[in-house]
N, C-alpha and C. Protein backbone atom coordinates (compact mmCIF):
# COMPACT_ATOMS: atom_id res chain seq x y z
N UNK A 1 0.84 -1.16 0.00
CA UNK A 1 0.00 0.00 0.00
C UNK A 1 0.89 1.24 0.00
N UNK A 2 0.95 2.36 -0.97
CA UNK A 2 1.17 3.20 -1.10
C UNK A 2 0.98 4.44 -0.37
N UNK A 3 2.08 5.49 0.59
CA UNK A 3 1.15 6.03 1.64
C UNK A 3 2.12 7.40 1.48
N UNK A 4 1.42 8.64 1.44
CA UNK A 4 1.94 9.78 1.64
C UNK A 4 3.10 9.87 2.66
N UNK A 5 4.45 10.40 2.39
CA UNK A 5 5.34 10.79 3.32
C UNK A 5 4.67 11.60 4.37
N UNK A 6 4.14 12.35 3.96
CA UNK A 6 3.73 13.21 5.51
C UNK A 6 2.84 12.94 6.02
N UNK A 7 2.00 11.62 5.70
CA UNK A 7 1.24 10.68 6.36
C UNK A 7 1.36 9.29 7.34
N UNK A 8 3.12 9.38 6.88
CA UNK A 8 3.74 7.91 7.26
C UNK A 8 3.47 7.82 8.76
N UNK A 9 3.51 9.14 9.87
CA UNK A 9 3.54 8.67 11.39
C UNK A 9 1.84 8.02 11.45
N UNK A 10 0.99 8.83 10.99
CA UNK A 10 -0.60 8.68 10.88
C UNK A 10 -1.29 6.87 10.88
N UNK A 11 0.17 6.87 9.53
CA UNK A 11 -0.32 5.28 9.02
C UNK A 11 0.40 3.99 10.06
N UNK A 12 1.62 4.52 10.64
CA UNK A 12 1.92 3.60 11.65
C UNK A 12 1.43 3.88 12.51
N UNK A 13 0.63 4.29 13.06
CA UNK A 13 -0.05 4.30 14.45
C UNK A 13 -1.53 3.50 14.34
N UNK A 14 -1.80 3.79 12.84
CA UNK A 14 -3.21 3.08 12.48
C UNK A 14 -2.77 1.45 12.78
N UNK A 15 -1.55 0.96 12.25
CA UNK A 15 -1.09 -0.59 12.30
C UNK A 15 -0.24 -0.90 13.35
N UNK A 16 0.45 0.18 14.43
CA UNK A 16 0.94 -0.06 15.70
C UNK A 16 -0.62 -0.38 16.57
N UNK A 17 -1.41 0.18 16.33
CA UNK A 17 -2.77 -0.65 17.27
C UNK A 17 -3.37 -1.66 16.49
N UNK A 18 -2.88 -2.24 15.09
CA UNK A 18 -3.99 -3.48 14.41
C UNK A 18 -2.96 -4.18 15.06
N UNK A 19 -1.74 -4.34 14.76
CA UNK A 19 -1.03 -5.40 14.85
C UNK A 19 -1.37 -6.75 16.37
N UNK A 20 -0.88 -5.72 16.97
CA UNK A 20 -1.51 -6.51 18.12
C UNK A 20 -2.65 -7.32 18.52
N UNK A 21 -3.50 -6.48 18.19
CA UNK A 21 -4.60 -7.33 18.13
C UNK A 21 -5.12 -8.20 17.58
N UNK A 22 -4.79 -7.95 16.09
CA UNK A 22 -4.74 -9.62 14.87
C UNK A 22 -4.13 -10.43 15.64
N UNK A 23 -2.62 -9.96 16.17
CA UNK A 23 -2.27 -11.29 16.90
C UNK A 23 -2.20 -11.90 17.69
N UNK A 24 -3.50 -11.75 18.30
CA UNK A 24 -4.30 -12.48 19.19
C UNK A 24 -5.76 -13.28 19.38
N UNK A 25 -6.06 -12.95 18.09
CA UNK A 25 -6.83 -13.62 17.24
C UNK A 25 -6.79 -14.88 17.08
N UNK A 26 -8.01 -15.86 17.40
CA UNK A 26 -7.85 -17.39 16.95
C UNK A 26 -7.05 -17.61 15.63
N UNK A 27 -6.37 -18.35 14.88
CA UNK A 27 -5.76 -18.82 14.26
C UNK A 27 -4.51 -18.03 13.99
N UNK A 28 -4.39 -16.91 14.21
CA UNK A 28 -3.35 -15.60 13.89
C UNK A 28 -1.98 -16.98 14.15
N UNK A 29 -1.27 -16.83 13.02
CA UNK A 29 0.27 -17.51 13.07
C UNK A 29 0.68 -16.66 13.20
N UNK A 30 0.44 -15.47 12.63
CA UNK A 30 1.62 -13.82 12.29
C UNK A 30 1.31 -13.16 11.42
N UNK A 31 1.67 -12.07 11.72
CA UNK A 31 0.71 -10.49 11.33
C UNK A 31 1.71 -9.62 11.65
N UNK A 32 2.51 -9.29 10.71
CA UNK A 32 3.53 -8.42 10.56
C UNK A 32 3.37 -7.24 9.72
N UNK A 33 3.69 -6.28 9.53
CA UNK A 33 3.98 -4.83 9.05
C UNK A 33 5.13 -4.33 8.46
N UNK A 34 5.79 -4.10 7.39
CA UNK A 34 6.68 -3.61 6.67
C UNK A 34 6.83 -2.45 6.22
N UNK A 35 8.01 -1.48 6.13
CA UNK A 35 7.80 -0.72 5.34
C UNK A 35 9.42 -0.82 4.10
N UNK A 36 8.89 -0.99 3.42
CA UNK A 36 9.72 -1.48 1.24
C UNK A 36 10.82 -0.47 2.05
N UNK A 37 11.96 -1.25 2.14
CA UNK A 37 13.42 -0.12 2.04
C UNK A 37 14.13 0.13 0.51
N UNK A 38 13.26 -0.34 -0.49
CA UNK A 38 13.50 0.00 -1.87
C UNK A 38 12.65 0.89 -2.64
N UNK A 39 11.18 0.81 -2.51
CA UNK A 39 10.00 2.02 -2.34
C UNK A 39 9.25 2.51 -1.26
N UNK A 40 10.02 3.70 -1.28
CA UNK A 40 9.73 4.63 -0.31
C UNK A 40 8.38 4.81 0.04
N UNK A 41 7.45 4.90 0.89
CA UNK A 41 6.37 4.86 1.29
C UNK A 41 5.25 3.80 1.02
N UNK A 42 6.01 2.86 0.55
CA UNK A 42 5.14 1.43 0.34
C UNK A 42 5.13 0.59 1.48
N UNK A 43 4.28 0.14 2.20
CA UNK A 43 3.78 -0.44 3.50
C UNK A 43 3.04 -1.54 3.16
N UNK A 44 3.60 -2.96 3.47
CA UNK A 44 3.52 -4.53 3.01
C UNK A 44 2.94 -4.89 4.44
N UNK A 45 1.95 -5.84 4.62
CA UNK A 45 1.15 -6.58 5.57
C UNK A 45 1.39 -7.73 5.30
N UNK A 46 2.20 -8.52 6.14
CA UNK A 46 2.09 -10.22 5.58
C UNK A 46 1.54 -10.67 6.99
N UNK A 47 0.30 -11.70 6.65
CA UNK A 47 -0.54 -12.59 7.86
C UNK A 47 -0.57 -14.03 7.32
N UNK A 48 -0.35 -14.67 8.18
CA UNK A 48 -0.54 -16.21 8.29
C UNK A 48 -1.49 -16.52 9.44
N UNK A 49 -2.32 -17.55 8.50
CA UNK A 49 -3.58 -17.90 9.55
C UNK A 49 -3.60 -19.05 9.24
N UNK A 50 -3.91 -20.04 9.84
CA UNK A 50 -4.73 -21.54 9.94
C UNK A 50 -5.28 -21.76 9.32
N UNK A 51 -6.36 -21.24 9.29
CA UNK A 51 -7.17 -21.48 7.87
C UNK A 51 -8.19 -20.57 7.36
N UNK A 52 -8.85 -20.86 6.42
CA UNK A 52 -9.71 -19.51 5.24
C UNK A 52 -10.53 -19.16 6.81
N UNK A 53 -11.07 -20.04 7.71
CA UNK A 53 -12.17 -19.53 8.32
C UNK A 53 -11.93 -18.41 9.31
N UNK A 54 -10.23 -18.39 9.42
CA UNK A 54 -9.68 -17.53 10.64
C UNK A 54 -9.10 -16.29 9.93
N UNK A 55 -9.50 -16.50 8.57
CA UNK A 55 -8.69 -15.52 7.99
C UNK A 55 -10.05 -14.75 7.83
N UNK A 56 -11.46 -15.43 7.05
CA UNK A 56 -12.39 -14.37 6.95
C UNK A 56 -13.18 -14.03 8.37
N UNK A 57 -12.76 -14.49 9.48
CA UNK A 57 -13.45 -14.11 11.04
C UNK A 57 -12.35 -13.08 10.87
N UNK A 58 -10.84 -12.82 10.42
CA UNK A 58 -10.31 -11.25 10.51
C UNK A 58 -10.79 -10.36 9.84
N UNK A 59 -11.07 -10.58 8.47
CA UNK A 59 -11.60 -9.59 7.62
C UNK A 59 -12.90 -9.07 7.71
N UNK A 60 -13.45 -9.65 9.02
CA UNK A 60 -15.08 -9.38 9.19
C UNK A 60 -14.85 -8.64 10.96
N UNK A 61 -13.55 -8.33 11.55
CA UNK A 61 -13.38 -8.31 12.73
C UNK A 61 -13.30 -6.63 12.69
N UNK A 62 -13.73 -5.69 14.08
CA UNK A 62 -14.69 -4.18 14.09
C UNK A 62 -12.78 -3.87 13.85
N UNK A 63 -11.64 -4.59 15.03
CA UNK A 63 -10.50 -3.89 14.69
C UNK A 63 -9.62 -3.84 13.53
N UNK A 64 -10.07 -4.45 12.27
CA UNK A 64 -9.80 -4.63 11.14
C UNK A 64 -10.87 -3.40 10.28
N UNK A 65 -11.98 -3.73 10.66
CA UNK A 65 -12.94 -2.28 9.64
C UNK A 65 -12.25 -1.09 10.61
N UNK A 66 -12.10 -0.74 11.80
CA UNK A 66 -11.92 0.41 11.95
C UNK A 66 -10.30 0.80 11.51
N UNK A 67 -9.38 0.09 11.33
CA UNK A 67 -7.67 0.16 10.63
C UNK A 67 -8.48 0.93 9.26
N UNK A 68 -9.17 0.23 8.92
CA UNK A 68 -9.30 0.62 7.00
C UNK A 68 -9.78 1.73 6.94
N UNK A 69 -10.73 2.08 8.30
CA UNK A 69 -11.53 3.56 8.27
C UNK A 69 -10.48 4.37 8.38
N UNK A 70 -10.07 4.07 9.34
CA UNK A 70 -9.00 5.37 9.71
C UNK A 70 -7.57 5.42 8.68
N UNK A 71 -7.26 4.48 7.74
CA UNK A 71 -6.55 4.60 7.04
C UNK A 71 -6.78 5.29 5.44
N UNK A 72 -8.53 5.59 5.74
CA UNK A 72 -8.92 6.02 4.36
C UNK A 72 -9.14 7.49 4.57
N UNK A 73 -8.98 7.95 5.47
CA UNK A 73 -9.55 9.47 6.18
C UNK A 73 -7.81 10.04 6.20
N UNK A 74 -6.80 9.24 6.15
CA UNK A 74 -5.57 9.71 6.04
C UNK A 74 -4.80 10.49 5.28
């Protein structure tokens, strides 16, 4: 995901509070956060889950819709 430089503190604070909490989530293996040291303001999410059912109980979870809210108002 592609993110304004003078947005970058905005957008890690949106995923310094998801992170945690995905990973504590039933099936959560890992839920990590990147930011590309080759493109500059590109921000990579890699998650490993157990299985499709733990992956769509995240994508349906309020601290996952509210990351996307607040990352679209950014």
């Amino acid at each position: 995901m592609p993110t304004d430089p003078s947005s970058r503190d905005a957008v890690r604070a949106v995923y310094a509070d998801l992170v945690p909490v995905t990973r504590q989530q039933d099936g959560c293996l890992s839920y990590d956060v990147y930011e590309s040291s080759s493109v500059p303001g590109v921000i990579v999410v890699q998650g490993r889950w157990r299985s499709a059912e733990d992956v769509k109980a995240h994508s349906q979870s309020k601290h996952l819709a509210d990351a996307i809210a607040a990352l679209q108002i950014i």
